[in-house]
PDB file of N, CA and C in Angstrom:
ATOM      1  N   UNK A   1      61.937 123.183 -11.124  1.00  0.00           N
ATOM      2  CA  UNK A   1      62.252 124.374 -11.894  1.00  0.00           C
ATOM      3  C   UNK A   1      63.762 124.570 -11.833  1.00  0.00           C
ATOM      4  N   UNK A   2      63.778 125.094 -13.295  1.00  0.00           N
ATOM      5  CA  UNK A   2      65.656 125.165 -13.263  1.00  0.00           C
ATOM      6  C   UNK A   2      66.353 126.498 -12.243  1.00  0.00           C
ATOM      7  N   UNK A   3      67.527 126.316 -11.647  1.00  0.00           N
ATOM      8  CA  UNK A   3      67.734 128.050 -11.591  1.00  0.00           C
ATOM      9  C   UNK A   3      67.750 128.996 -12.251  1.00  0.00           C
ATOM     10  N   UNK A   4      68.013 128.399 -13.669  1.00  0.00           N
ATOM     11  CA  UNK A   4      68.120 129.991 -14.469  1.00  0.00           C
ATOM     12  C   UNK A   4      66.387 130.350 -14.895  1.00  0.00           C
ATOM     13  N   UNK A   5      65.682 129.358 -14.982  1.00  0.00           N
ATOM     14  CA  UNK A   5      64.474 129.999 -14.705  1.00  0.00           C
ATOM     15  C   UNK A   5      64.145 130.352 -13.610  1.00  0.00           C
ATOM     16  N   UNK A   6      64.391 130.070 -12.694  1.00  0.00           N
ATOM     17  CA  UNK A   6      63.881 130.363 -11.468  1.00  0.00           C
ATOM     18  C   UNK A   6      64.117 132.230 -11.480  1.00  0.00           C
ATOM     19  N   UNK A   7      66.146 132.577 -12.133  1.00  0.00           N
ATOM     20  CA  UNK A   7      66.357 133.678 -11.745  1.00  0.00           C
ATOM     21  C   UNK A   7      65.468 134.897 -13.011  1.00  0.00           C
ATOM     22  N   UNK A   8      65.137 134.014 -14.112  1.00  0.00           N
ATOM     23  CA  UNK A   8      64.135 134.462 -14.982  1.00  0.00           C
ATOM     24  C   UNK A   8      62.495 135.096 -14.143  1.00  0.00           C
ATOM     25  N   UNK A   9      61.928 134.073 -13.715  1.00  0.00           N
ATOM     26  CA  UNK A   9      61.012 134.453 -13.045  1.00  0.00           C
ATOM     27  C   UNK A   9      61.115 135.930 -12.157  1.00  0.00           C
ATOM     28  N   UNK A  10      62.343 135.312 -11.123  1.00  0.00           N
ATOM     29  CA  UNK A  10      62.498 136.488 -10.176  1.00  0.00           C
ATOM     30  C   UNK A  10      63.244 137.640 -11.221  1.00  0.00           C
ATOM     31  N   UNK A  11      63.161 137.735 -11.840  1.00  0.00           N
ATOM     32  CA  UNK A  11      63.418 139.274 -12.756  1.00  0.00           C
ATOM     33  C   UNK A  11      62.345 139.566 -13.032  1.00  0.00           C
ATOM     34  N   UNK A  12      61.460 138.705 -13.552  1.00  0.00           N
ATOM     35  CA  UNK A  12      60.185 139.247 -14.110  1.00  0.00           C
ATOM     36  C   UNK A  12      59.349 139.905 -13.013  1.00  0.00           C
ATOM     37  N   UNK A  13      59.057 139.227 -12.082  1.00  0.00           N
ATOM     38  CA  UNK A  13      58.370 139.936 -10.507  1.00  0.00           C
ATOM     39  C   UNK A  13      59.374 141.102 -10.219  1.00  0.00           C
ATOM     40  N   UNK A  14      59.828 141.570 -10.581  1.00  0.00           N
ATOM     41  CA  UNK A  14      60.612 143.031 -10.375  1.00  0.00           C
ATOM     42  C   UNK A  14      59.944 143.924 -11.183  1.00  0.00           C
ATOM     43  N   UNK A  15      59.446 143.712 -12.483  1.00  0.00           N
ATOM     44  CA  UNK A  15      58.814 144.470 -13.227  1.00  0.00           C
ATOM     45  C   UNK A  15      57.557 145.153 -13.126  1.00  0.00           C
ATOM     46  N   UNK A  16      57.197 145.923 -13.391  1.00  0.00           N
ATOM     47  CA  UNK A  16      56.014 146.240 -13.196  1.00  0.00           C
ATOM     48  C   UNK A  16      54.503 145.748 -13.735  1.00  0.00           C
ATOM     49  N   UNK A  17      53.524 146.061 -13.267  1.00  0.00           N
ATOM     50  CA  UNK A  17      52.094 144.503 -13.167  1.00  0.00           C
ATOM     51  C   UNK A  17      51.869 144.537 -14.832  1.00  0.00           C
ATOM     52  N   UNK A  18      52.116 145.445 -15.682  1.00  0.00           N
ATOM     53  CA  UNK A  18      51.745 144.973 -17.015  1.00  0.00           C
ATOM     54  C   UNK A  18      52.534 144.895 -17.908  1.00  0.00           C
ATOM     55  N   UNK A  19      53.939 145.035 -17.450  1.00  0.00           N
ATOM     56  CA  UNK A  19      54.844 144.423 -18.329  1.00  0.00           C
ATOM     57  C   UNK A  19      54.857 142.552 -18.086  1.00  0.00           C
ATOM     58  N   UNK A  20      54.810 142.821 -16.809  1.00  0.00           N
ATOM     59  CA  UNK A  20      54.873 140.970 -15.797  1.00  0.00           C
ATOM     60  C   UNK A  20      53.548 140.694 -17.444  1.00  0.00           C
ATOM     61  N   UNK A  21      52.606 141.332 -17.512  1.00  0.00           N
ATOM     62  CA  UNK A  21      51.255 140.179 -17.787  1.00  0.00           C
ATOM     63  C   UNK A  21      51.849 140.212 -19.708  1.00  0.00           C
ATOM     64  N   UNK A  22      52.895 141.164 -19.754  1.00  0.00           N
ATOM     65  CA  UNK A  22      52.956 141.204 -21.227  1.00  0.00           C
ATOM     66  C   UNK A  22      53.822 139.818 -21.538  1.00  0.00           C
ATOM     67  N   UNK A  23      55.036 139.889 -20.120  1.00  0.00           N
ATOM     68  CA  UNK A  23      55.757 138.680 -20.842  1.00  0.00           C
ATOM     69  C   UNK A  23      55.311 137.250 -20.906  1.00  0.00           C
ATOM     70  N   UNK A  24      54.154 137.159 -19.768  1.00  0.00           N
ATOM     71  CA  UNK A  24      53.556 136.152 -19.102  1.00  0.00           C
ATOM     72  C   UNK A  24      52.989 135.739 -20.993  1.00  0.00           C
ATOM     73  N   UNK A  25      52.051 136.803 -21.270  1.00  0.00           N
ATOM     74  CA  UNK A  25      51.385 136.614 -22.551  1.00  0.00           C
ATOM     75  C   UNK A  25      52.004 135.665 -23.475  1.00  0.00           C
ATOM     76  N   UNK A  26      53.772 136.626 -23.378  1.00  0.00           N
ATOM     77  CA  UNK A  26      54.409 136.165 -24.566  1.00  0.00           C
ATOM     78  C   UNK A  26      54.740 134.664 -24.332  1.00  0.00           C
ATOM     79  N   UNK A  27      55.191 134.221 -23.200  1.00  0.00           N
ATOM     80  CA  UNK A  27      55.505 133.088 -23.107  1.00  0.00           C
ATOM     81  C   UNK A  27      54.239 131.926 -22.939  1.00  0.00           C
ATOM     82  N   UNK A  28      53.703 132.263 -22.814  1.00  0.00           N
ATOM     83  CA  UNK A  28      52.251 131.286 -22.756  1.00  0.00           C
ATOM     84  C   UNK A  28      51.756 131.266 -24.321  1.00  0.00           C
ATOM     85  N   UNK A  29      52.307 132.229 -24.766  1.00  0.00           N
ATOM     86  CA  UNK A  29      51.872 132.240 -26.651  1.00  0.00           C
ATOM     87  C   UNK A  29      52.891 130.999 -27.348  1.00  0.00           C
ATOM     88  N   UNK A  30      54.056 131.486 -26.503  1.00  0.00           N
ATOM     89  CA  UNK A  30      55.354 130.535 -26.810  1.00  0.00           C
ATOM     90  C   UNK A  30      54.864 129.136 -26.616  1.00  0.00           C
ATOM     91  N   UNK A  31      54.814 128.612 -25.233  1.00  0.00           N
ATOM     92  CA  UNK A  31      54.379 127.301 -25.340  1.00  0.00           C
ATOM     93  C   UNK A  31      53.053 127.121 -26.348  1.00  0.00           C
ATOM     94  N   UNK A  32      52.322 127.541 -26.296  1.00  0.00           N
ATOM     95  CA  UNK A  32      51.409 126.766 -27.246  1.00  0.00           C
ATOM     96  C   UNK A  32      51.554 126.835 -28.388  1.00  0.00           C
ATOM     97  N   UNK A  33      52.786 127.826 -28.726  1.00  0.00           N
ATOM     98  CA  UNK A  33      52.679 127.359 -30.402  1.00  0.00           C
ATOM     99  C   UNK A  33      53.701 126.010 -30.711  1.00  0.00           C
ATOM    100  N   UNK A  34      54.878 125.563 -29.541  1.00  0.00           N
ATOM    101  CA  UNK A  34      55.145 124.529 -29.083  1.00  0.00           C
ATOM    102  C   UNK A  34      54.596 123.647 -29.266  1.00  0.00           C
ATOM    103  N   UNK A  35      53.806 123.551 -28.599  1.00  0.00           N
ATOM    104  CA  UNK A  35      52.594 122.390 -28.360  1.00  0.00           C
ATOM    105  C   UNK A  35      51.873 121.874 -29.900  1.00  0.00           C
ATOM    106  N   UNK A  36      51.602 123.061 -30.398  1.00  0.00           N
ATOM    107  CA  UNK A  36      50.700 122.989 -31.317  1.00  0.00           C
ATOM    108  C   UNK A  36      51.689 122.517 -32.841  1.00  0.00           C
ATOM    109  N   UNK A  37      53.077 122.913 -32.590  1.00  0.00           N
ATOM    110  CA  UNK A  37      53.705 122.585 -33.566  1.00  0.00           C
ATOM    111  C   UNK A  37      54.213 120.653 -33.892  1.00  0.00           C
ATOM    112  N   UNK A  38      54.386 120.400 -32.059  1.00  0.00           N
ATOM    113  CA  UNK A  38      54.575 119.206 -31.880  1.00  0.00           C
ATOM    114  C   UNK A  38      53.191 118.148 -32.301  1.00  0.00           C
ATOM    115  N   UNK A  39      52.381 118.813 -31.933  1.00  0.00           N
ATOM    116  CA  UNK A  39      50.867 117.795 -32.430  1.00  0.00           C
ATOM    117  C   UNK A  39      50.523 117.790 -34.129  1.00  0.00           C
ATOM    118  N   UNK A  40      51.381 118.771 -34.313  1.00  0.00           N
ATOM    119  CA  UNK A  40      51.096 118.884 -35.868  1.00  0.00           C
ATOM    120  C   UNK A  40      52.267 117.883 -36.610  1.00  0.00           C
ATOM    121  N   UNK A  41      53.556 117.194 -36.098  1.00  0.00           N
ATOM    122  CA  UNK A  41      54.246 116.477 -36.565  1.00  0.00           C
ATOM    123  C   UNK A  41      54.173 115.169 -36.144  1.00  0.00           C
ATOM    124  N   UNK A  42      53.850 115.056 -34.840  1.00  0.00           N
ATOM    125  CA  UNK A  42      52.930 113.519 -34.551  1.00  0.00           C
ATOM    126  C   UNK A  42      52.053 113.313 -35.332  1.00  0.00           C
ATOM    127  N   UNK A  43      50.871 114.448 -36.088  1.00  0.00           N
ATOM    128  CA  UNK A  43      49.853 114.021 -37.046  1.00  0.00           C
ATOM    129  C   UNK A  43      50.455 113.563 -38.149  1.00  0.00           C
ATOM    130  N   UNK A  44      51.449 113.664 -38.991  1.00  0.00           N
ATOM    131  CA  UNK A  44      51.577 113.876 -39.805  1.00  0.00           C
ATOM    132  C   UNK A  44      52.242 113.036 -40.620  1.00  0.00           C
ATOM    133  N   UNK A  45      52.540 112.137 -39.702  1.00  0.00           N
ATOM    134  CA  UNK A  45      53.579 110.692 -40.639  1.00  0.00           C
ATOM    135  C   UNK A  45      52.918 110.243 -41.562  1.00  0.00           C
ATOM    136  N   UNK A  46      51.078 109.894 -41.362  1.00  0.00           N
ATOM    137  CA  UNK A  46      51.055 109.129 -42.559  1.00  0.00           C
ATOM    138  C   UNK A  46      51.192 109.970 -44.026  1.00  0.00           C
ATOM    139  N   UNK A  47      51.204 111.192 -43.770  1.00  0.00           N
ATOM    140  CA  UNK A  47      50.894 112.066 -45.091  1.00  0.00           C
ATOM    141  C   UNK A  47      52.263 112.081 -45.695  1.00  0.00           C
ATOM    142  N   UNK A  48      53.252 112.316 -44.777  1.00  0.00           N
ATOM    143  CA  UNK A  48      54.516 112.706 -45.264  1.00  0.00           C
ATOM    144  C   UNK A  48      55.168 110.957 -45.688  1.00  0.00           C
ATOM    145  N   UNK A  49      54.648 110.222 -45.488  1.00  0.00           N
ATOM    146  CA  UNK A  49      55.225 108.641 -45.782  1.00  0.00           C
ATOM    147  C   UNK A  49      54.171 108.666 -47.089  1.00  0.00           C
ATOM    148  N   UNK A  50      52.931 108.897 -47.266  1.00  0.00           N
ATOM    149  CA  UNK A  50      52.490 109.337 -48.648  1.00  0.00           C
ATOM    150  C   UNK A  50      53.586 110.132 -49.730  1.00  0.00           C
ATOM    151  N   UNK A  51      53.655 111.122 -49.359  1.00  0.00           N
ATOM    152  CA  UNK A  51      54.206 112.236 -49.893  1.00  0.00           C
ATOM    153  C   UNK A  51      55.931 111.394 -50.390  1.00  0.00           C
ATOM    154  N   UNK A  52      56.404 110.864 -49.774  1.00  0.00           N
ATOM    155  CA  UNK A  52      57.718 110.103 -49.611  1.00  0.00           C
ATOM    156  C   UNK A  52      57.511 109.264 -50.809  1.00  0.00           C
ATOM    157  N   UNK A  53      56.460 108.428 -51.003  1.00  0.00           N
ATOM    158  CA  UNK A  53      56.326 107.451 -52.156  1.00  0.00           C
ATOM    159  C   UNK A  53      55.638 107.660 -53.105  1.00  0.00           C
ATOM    160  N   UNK A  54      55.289 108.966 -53.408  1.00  0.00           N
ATOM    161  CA  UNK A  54      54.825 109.694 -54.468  1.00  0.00           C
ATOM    162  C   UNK A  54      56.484 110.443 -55.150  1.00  0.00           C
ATOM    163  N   UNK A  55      56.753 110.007 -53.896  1.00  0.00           N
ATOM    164  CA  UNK A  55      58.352 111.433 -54.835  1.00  0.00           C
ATOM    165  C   UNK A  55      59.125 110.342 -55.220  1.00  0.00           C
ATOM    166  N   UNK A  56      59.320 109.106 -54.927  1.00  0.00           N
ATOM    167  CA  UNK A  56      60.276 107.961 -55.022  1.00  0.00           C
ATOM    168  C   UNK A  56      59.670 107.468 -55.892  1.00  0.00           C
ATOM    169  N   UNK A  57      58.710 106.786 -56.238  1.00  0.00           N
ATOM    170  CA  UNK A  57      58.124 106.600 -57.477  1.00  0.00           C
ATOM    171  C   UNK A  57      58.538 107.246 -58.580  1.00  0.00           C
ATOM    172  N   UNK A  58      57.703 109.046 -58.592  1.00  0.00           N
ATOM    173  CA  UNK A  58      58.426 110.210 -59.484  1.00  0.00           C
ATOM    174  C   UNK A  58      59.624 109.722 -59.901  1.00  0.00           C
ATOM    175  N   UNK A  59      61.061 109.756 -58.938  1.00  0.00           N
ATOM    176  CA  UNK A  59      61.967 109.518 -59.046  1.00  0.00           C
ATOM    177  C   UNK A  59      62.688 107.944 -60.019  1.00  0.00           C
ATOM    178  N   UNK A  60      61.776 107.181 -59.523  1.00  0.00           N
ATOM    179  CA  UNK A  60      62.090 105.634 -60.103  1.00  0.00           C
ATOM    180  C   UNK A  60      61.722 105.805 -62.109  1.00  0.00           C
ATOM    181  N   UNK A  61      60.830 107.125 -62.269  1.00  0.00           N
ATOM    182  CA  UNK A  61      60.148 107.021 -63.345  1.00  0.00           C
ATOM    183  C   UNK A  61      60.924 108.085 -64.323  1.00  0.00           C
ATOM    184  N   UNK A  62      61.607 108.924 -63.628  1.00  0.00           N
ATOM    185  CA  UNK A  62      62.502 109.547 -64.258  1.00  0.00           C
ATOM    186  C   UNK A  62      61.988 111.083 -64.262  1.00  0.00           C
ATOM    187  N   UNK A  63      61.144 111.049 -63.341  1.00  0.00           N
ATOM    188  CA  UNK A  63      60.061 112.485 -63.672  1.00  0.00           C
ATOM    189  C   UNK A  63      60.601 113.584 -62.494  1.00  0.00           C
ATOM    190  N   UNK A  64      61.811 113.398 -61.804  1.00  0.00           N
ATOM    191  CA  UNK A  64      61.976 114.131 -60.775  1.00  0.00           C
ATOM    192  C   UNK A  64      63.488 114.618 -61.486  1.00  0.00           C
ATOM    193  N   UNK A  65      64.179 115.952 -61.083  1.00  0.00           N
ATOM    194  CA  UNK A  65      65.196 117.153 -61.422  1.00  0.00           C
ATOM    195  C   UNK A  65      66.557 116.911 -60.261  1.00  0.00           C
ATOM    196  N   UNK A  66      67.753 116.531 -60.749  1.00  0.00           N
ATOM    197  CA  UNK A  66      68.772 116.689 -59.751  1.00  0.00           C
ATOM    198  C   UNK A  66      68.406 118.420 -59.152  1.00  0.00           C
ATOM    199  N   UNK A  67      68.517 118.329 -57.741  1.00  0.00           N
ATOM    200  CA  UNK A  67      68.447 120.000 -57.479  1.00  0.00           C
ATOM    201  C   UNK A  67      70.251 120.140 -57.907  1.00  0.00           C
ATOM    202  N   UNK A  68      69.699 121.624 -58.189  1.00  0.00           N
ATOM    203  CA  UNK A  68      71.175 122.610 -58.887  1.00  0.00           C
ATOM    204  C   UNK A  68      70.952 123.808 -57.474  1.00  0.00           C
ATOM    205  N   UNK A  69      71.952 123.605 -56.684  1.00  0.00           N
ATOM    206  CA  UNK A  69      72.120 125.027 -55.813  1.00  0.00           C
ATOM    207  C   UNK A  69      72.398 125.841 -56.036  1.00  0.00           C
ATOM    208  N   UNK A  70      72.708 126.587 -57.422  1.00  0.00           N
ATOM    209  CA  UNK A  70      73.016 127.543 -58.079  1.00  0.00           C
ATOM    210  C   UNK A  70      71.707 127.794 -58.352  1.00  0.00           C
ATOM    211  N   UNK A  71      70.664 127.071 -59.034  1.00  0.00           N
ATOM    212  CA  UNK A  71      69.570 128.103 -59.227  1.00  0.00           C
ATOM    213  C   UNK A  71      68.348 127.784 -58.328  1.00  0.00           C
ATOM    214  N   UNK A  72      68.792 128.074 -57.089  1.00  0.00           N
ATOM    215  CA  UNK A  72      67.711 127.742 -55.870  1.00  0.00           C
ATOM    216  C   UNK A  72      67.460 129.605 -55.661  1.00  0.00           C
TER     217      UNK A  72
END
């Protein structure tokens, strides 16, 4: 464990028992949406390597738009 978590922790045990379980909440919400975000981009190569040669194709065929950052 790092120190500055460590001195994270020891702030939090200063708090009182249901603020401690509120942040506990928040950060345990934190990692798993972590988690859940990372498993969702490991899934996802073959779709987005789909998606990649559907737009390059488009593109080869003349069917795709220079983007204009003016009208984004």
């Amino acid at each position: 464990m790092t120190a500055l978590l460590q001195k994270a922790f020891a702030a939090a045990a200063a708090l009182p028992a249901d603020e401690q379980d509120h942040l506990a909440s928040q950060l345990l919400a934190e990692l798993e949406a972590e988690d859940a975000f990372d498993r969702a981009i490991a899934n996802s190569g073959e779709k987005l390597s789909s998606l990649a040669m559907e737009a390059l194709a488009d593109h080869r065929t003349g069917q795709s738009l220079e983007l204009d950052p003016d009208k984004l």
